[in-house]
Protein backbone atom coordinates (compact mmCIF):
# COMPACT_ATOMS: atom_id res chain seq x y z
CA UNK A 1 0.00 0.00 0.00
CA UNK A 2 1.45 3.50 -0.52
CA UNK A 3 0.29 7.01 0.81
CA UNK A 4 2.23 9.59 -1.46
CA UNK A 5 0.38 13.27 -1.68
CA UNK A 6 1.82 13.94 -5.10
CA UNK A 7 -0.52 12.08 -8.03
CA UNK A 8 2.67 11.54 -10.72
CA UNK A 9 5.07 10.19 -8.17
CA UNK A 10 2.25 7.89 -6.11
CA UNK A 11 1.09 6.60 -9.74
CA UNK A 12 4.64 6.12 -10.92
CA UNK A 13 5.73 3.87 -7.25
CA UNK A 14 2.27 2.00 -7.66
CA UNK A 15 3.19 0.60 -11.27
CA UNK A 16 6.61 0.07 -10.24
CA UNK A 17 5.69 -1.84 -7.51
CA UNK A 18 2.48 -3.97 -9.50
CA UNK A 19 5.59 -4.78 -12.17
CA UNK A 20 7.05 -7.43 -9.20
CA UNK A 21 5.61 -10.36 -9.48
CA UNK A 22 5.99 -11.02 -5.47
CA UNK A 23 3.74 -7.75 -4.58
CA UNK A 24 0.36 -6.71 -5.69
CA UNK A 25 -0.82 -3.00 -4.64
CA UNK A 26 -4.04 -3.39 -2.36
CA UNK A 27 -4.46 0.41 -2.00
CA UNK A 28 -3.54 4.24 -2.18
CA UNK A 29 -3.65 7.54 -1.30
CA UNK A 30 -3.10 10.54 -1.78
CA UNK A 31 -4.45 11.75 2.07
CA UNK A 32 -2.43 10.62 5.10
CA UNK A 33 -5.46 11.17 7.12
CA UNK A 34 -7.71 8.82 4.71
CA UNK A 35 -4.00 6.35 4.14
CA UNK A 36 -3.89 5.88 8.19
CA UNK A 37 -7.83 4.51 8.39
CA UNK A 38 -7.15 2.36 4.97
CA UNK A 39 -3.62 0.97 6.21
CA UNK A 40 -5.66 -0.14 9.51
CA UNK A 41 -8.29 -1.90 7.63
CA UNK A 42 -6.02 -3.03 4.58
CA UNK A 43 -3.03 -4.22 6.82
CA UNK A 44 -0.68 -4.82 4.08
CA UNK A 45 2.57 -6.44 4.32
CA UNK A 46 4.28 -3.34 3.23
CA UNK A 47 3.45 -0.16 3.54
CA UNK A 48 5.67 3.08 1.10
CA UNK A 49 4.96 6.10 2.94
CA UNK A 50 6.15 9.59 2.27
CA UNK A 51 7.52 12.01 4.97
CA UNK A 52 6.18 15.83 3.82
CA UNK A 53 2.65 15.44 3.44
CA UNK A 54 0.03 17.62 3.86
CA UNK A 55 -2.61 17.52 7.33
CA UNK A 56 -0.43 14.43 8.87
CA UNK A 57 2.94 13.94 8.08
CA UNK A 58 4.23 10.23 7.21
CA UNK A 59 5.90 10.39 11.02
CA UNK A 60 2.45 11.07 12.53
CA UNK A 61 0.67 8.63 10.27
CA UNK A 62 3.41 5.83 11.57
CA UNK A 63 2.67 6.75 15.03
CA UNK A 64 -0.54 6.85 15.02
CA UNK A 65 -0.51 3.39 13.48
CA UNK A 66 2.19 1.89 16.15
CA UNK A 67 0.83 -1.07 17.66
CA UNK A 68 -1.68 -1.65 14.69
CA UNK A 69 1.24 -2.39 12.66
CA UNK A 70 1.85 -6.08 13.32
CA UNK A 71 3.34 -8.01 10.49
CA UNK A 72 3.33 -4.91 8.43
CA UNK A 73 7.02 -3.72 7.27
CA UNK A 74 7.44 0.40 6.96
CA UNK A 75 9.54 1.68 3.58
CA UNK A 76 9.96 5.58 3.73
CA UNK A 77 10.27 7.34 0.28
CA UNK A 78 11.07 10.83 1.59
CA UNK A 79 13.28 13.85 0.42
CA UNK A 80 14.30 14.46 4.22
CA UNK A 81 16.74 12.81 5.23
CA UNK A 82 17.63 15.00 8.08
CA UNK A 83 18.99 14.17 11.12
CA UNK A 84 16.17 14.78 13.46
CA UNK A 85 14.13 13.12 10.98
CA UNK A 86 15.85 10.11 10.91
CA UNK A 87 15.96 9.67 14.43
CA UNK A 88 12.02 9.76 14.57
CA UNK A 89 11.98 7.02 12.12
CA UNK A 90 14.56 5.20 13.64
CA UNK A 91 12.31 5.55 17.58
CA UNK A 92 9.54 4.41 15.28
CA UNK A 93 10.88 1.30 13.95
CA UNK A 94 10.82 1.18 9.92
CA UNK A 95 12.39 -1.61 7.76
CA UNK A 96 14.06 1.06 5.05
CA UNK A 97 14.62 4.19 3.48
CA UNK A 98 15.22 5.69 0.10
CA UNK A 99 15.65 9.22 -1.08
CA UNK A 100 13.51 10.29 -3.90
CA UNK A 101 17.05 11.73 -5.43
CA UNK A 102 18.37 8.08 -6.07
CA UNK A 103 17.29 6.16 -8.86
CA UNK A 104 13.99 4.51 -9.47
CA UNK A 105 15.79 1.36 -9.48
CA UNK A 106 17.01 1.53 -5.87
CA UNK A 107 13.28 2.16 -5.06
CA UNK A 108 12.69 -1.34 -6.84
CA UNK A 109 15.47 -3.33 -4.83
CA UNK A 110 13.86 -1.90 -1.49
CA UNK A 111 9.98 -2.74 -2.23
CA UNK A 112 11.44 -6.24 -3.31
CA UNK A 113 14.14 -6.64 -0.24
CA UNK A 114 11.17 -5.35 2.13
CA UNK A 115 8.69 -8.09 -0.07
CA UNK A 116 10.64 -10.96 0.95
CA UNK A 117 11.20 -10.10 4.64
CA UNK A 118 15.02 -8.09 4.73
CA UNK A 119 15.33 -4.12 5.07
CA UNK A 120 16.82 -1.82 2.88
CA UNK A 121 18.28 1.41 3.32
CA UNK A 122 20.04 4.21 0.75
CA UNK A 123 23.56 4.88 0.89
CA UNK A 124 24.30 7.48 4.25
CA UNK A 125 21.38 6.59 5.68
CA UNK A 126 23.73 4.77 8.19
CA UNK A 127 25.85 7.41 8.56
CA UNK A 128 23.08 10.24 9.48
CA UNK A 129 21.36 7.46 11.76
CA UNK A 130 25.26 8.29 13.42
CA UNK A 131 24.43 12.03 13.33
CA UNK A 132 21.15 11.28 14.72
CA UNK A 133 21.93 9.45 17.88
CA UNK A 134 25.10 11.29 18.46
CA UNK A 135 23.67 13.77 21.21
CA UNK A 136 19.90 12.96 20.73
CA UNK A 137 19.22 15.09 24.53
CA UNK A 138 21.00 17.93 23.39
CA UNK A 139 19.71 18.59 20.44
CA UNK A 140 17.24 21.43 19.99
CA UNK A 141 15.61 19.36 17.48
CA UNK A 142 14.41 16.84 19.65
CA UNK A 143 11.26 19.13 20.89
CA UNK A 144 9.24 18.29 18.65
CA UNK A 145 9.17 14.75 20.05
CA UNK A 146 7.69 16.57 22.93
CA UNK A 147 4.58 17.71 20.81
CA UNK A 148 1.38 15.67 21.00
CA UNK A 149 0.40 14.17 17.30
CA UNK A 150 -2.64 16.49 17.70
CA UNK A 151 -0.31 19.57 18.60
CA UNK A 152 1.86 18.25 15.42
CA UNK A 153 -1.33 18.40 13.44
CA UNK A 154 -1.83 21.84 14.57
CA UNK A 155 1.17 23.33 13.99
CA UNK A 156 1.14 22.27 10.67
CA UNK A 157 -2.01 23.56 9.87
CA UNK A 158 -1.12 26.99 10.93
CA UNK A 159 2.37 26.64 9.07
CA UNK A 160 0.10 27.01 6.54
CA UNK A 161 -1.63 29.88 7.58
CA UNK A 162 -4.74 28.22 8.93
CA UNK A 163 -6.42 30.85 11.30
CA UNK A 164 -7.84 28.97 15.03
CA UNK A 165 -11.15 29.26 13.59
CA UNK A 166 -10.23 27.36 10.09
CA UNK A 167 -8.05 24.89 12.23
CA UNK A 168 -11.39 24.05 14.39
CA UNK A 169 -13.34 23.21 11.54
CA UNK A 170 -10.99 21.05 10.26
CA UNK A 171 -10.05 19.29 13.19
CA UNK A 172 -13.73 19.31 14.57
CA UNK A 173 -12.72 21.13 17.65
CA UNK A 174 -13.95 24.46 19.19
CA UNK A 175 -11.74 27.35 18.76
CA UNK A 176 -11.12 27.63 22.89
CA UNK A 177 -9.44 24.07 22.21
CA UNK A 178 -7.26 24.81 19.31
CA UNK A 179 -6.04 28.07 21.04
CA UNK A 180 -5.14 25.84 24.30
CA UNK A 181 -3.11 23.40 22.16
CA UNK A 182 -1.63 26.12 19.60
CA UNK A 183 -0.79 27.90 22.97
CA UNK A 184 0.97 24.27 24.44
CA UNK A 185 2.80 23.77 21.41
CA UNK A 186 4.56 27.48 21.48
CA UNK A 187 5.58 26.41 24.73
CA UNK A 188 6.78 23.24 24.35
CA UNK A 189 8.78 24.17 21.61
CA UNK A 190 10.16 27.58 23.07
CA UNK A 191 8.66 30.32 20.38
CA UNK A 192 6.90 33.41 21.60
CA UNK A 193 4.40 34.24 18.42
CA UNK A 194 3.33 32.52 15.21
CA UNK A 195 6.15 33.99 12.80
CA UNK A 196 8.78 32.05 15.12
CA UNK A 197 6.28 28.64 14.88
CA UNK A 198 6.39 28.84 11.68
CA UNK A 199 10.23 29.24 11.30
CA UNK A 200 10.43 26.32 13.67
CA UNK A 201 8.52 24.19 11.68
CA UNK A 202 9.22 24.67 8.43
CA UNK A 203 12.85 24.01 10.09
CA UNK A 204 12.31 20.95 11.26
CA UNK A 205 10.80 19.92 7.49
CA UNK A 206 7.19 19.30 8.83
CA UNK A 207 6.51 21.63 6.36
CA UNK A 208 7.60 22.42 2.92
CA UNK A 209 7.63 26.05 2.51
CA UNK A 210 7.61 25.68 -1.67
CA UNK A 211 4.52 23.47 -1.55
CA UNK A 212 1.34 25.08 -2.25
């Protein structure tokens, strides 16, 4: 199963993946929030799942599913590839990693090592999982573990310039509630007004700032 927001690249990964004759593709998405509820009904063996996403990122969506993943192996096709990134996926628990900037053929050898039970991971992947673990407690970047996945939704919502009213709706909250938790998350993460969230997390890549 895949949940990729971008239609060319999630069409592109399904047919690659439907050309090996171990795998068949039993469902996609192009909404992390709709991909979470199908993964937990679907339950495939294997699950692609990209990292920038709009609403949920791929790290919530893999959180969220955590014990509901049983049986079901994790392959990350991401652009980030960023330390604090990578040591969210590695607290997680996923079975490999490619970057979107290596070859489509690299994306083949992972869905087909992950297929038949083994992990596969790009080239440096090791070597930032080094970075990552390196001084994990002093690392500024590791506030955002402190963040609730509903204060993560939040913040990304208002990243993109989602007003507490908007973010209610969406979330099917009153507004009291999404102040209290857009007020907790400024806290938690340090930052005294909006402009500095926003800094924060389009820093940490929860965001990306060129996406529409």
């Amino acid at each position: 199963m895949v949940i990729e927001d971008q239609t060319a690249v999630r069409e592109l990964m399904c047919e690659t993946i439907a050309a090996n004759e171990r795998c068949e593709v039993v469902g996609s998405s192009s909404d992390s929030q709709e991909g979470l509820a199908m993964a937990l009904t679907l339950r495939p063996d294997v699950l692609v799942v990209d990292i920038l996403m709009p609403g949920l990122s791929g790290i919530d969506v893999l959180r969220r599913l955590s014990g509901g993943r049983d049986g079901m192996r994790v392959l990350v096709f991401s652009a980030k590839q960023e330390p604090h990134i990578v040591r969210s996926l590695v607290q997680i628990g996923i079975h490999g990693f490619v970057n979107k900037a290596s070859p489509l053929s690299e994306f083949r050898q992972a869905v087909d090592a992950l297929a038949q039970g083994r992990t596969w991971f790009t080239v440096g992947f090791d070597r930032t999982v080094r970075e990552a673990l390196a001084s994990p407690s002093q690392s500024p970047d590791g506030l955002l573990d402190l963040l609730t996945p509903r204060e993560r939704e939040i913040a990304v919502l208002i990243t993109r310039s989602h007003s507490s009213k908007e973010v209610a709706s969406r979330l099917n909250i009153s507004i009291k509630t999404a102040e209290n938790h857009r007020a907790n998350l400024m806290r938690k993460l340090g930052v005294r007004d909006v402009a500095g969230l926003v800094r924060y997390i389009i820093r940490q890549g929860l965001v990306d700032p060129d996406a529409g």
